[in-house]
Protein backbone atom coordinates (compact mmCIF):
# COMPACT_ATOMS: atom_id res chain seq x y z
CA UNK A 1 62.01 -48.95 15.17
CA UNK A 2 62.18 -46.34 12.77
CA UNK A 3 61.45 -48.32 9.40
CA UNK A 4 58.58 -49.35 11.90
CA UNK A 5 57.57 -45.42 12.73
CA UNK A 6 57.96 -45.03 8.69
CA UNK A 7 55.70 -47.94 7.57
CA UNK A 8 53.25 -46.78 10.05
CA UNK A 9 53.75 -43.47 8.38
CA UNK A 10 52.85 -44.52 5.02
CA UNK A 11 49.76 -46.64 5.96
CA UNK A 12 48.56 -43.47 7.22
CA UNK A 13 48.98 -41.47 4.00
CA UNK A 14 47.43 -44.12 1.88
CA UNK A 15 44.32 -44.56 4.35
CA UNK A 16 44.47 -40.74 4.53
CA UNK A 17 44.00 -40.70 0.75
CA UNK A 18 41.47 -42.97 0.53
CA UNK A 19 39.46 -41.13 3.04
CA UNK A 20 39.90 -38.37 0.83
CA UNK A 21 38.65 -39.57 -2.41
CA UNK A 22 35.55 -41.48 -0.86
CA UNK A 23 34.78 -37.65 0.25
CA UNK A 24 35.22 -36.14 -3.25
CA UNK A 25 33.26 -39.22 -4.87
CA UNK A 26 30.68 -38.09 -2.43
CA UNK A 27 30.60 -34.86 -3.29
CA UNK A 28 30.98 -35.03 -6.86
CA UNK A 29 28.00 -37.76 -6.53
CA UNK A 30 25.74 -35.56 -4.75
CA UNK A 31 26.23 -32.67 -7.11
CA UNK A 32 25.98 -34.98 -9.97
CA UNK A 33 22.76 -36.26 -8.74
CA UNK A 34 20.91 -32.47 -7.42
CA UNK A 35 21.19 -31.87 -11.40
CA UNK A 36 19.23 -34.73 -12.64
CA UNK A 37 15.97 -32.96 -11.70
CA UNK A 38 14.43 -29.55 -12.91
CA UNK A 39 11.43 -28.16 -11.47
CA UNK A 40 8.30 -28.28 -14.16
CA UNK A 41 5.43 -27.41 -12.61
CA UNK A 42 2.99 -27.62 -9.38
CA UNK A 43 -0.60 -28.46 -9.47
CA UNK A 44 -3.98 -28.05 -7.15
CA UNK A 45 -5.97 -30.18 -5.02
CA UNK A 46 -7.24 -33.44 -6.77
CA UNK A 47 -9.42 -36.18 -5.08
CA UNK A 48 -8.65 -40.30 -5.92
CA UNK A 49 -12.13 -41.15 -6.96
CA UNK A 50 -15.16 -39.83 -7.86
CA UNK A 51 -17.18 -38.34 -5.27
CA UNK A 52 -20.65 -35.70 -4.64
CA UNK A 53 -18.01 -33.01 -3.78
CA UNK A 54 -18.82 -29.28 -5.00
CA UNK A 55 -16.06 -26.88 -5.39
CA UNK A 56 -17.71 -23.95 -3.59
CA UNK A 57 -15.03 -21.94 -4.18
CA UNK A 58 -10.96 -21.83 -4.33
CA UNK A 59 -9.09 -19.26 -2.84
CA UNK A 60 -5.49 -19.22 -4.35
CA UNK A 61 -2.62 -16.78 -3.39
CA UNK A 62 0.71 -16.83 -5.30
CA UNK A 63 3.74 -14.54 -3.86
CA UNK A 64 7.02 -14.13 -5.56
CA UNK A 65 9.65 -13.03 -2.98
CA UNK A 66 12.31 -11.07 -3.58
CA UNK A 67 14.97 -14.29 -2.99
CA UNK A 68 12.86 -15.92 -5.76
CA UNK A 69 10.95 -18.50 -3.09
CA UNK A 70 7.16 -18.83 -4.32
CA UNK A 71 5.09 -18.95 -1.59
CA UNK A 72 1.74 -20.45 -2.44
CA UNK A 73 -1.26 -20.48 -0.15
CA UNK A 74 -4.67 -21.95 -1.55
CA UNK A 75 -7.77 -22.52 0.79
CA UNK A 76 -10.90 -24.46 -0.91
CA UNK A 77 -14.32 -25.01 0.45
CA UNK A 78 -16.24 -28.17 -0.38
CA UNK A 79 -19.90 -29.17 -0.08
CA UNK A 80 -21.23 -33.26 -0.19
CA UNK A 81 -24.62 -33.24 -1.68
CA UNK A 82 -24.29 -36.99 -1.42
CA UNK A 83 -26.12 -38.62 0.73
CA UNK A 84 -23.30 -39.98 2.33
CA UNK A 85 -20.75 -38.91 4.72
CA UNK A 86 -17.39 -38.72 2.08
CA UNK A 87 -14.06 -39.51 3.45
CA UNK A 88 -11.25 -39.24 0.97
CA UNK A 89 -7.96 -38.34 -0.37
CA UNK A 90 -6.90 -34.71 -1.12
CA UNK A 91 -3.83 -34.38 -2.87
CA UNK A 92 -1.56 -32.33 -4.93
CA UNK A 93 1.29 -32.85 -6.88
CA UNK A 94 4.95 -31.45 -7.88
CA UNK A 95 6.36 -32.28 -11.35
CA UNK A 96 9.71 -32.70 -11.87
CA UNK A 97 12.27 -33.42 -15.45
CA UNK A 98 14.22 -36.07 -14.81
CA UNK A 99 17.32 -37.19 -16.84
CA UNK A 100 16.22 -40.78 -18.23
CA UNK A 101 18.96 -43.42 -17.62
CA UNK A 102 20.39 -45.48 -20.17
CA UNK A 103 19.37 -48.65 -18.31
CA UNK A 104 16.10 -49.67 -18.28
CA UNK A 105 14.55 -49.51 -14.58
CA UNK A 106 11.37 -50.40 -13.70
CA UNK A 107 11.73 -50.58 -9.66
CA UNK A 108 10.15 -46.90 -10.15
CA UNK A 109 12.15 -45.90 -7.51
CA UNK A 110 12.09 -42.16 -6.34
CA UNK A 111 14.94 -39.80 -7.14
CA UNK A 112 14.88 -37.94 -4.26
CA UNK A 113 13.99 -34.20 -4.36
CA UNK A 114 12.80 -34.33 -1.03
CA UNK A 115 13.08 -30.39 0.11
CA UNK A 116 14.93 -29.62 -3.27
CA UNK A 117 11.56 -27.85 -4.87
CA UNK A 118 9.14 -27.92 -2.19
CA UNK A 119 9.49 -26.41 1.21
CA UNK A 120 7.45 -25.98 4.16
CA UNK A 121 4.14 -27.90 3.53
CA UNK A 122 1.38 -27.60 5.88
CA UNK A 123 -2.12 -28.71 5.46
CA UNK A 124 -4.87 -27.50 7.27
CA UNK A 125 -8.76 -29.36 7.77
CA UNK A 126 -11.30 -26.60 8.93
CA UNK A 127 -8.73 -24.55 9.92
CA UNK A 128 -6.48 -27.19 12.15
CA UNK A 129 -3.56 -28.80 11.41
CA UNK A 130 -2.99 -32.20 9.65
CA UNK A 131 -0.69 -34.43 8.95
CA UNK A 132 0.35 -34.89 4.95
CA UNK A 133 1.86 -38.04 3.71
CA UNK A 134 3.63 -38.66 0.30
CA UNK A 135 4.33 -41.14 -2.46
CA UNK A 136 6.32 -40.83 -5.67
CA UNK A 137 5.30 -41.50 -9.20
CA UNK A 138 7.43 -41.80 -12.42
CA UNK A 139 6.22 -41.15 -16.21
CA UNK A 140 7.24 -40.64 -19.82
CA UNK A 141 5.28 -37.82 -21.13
CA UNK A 142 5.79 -34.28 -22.85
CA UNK A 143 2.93 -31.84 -21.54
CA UNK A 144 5.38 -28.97 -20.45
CA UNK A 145 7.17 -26.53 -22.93
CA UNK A 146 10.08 -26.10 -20.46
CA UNK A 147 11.00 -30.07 -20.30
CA UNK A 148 14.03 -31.17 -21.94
CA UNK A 149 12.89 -34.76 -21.72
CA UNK A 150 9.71 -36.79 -22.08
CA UNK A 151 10.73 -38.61 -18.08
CA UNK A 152 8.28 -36.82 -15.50
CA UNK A 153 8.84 -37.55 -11.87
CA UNK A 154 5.27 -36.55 -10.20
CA UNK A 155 5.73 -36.56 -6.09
CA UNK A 156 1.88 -36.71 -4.05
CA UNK A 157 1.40 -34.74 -0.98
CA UNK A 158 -2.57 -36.30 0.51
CA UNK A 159 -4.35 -36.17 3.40
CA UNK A 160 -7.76 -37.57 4.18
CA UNK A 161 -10.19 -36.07 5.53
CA UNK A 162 -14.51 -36.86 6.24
CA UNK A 163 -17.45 -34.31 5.02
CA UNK A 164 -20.31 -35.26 6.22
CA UNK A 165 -23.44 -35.41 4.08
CA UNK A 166 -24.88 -31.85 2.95
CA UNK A 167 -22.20 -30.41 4.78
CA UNK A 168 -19.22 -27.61 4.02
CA UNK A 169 -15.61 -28.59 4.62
CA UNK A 170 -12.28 -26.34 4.14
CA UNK A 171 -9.11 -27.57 3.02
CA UNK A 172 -6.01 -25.47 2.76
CA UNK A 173 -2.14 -26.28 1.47
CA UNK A 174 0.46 -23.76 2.18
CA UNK A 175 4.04 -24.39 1.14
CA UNK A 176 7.57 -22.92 -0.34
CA UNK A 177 9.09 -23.69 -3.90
CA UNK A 178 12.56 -23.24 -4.77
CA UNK A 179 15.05 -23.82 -7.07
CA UNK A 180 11.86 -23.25 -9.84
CA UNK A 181 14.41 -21.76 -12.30
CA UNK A 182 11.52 -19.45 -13.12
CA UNK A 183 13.97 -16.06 -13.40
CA UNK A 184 15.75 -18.07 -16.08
CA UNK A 185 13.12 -19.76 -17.96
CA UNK A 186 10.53 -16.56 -17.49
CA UNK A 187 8.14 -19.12 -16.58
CA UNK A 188 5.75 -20.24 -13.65
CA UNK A 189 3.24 -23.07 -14.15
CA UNK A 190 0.57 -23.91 -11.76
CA UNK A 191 -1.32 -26.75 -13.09
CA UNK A 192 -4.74 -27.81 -12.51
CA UNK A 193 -4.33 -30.79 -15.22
CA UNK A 194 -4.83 -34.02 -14.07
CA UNK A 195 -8.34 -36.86 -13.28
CA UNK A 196 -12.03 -34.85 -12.68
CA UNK A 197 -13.05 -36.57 -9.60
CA UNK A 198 -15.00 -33.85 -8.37
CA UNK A 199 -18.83 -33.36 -9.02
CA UNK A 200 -19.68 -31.43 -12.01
CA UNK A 201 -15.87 -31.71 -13.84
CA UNK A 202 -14.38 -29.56 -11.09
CA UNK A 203 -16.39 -26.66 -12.22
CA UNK A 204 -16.03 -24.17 -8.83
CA UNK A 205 -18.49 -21.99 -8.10
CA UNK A 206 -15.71 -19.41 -7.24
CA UNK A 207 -12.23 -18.74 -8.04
CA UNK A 208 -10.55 -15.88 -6.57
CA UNK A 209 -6.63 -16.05 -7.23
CA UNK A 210 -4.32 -12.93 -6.27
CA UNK A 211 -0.05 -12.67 -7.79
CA UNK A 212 2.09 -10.80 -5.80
CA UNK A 213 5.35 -9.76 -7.07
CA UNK A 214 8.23 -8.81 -5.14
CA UNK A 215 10.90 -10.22 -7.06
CA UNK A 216 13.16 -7.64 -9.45
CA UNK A 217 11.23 -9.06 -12.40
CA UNK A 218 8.55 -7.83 -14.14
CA UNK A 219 5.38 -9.75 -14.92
CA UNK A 220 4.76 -9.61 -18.56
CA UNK A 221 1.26 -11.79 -18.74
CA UNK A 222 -0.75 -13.88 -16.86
CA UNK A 223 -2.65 -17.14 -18.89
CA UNK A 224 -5.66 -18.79 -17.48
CA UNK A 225 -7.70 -19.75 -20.20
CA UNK A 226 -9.69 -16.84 -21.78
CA UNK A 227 -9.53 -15.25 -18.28
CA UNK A 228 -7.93 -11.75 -17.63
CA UNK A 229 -6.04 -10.61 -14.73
CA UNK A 230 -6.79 -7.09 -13.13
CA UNK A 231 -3.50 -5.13 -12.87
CA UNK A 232 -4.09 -3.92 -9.51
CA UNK A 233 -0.79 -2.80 -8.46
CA UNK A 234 -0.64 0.20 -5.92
CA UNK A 235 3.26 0.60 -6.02
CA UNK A 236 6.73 -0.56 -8.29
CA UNK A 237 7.98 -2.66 -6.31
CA UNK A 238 5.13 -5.30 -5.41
CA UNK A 239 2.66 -5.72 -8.56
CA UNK A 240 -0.64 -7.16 -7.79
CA UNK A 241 -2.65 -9.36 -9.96
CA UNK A 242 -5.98 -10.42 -9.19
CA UNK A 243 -8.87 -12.84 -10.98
CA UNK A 244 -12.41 -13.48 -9.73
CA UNK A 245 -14.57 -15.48 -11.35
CA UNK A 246 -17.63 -17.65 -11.22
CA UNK A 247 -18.49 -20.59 -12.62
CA UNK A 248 -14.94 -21.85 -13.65
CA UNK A 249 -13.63 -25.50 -14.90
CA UNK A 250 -10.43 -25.92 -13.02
CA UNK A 251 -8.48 -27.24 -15.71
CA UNK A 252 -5.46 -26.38 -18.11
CA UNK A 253 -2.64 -24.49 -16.59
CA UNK A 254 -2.18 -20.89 -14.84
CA UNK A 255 1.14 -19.20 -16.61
CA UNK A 256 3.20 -16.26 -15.10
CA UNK A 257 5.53 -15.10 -17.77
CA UNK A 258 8.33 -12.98 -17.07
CA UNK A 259 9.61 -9.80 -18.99
């Protein structure tokens, strides 16, 4: 009975310890795998194909927080001067570094940062709610001065949505990044790099973007192009940059540097 009770005792160890390391290979695995992906950039609303879309104007709002969360909010109002009613795909993107693998893979399967950079997504048609799907893209490319490697993991967030012929439609995307890095690398990118699908080469009619800082670093300089940035800060501890413009290609990148 009791070399019984003792070999009982000792299966129980050994499963107990085996239980164990799965746990820690878990953990370990999950650690190992958060770190394969940096944050790179984030980029505006793009359309699939080419369509009689005018960019009446984009509103964009960029706010720092003090626990380092970016909160972006950008509303944009289109006109069709087709003759058509256009239904299509508005999208934007999230790029991401990813550590290239020694093996070749060409399933181009997603590494999943799934809430790791982007939080909090909601889009918005004329003002009501829709619902945003996504899809996952992998490249080898060097377009970013903070990547460490050429392997770029893009993730889509679309909706569709109809504008009918010589009509105005509004389109807004609200949502949270963290784990941007950007208090280590002093360095924000919001790109608006990618196909020119809307009529006249994106050019919108208005641009009106505002930076709010409430984070415990300083902005050192804001690059758009030629473009300046009106320091219009009332207090220390939130600065205030602002930029309207008409008339503006929405292309290259928008960078917040950091003292």
């Amino acid at each position: 009975m009791d070399f019984i009770m003792l070999s009982c005792k000792k299966r129980l160890k050994k499963s107990l310890k085996i239980v164990f390391a799965v746990i820690i290979f878990f953990i370990v695995s999950i650690l190992s795998f958060s770190e394969k992906s940096e944050f790179l950039a984030i980029g505006n609303l793009k359309i699939v194909r080419q369509e009689p879309l005018v960019i009446k104007r984009e509103d964009l709002n960029i706010t720092i927080e003090k626990n380092k969360t970016i909160k972006v909010k950008s509303v944009y109002t289109f006109e069709n001067v087709g003759n058509y009613n256009v239904k299509s795909t508005f999208m934007f993107w999230l790029d991401t570094n990813i550590e290239k693998s020694l093996k070749e893979d060409f399933s181009n399967k997603n590494t999943n940062n799934r809430g790791k950079f982007v939080k909090n997504i909601k889009f918005l048609t004329d003002y009501k709610k829709a619902q945003n799907l996504r899809a996952v893209i992998k490249f080898d490319e060097n377009i970013y001065e903070s990547q460490v490697t050429d392997s770029i993991q893009r993730e889509w967030f679309a909706i569709s949505k109809v504008i009918p012929s010589m009509e105005e439609g509004k389109i807004a995307v609200y949502y949270d990044l963290v784990n941007t890095k950007f208090s280590r690398n002093k360095d924000f990118v919001y790109s608006f790099e990618l196909v020119d699908n809307f009529f006249n080469k994106n050019k919108a009619e208005i641009l009106y973007v505002n930076v709010y800082n409430k984070s415990d670093l300083k902005i050192n300089s804001i690059n758009f192009k030629d473009y300046e940035f009106k320091n219009i800060s009332k207090n220390s501890t939130k600065e205030h940059y602002e930029l309207l413009e008409s008339g503006v290609n929405l292309d290259g990148k928008i960078s917040i540097k950091f003292k």
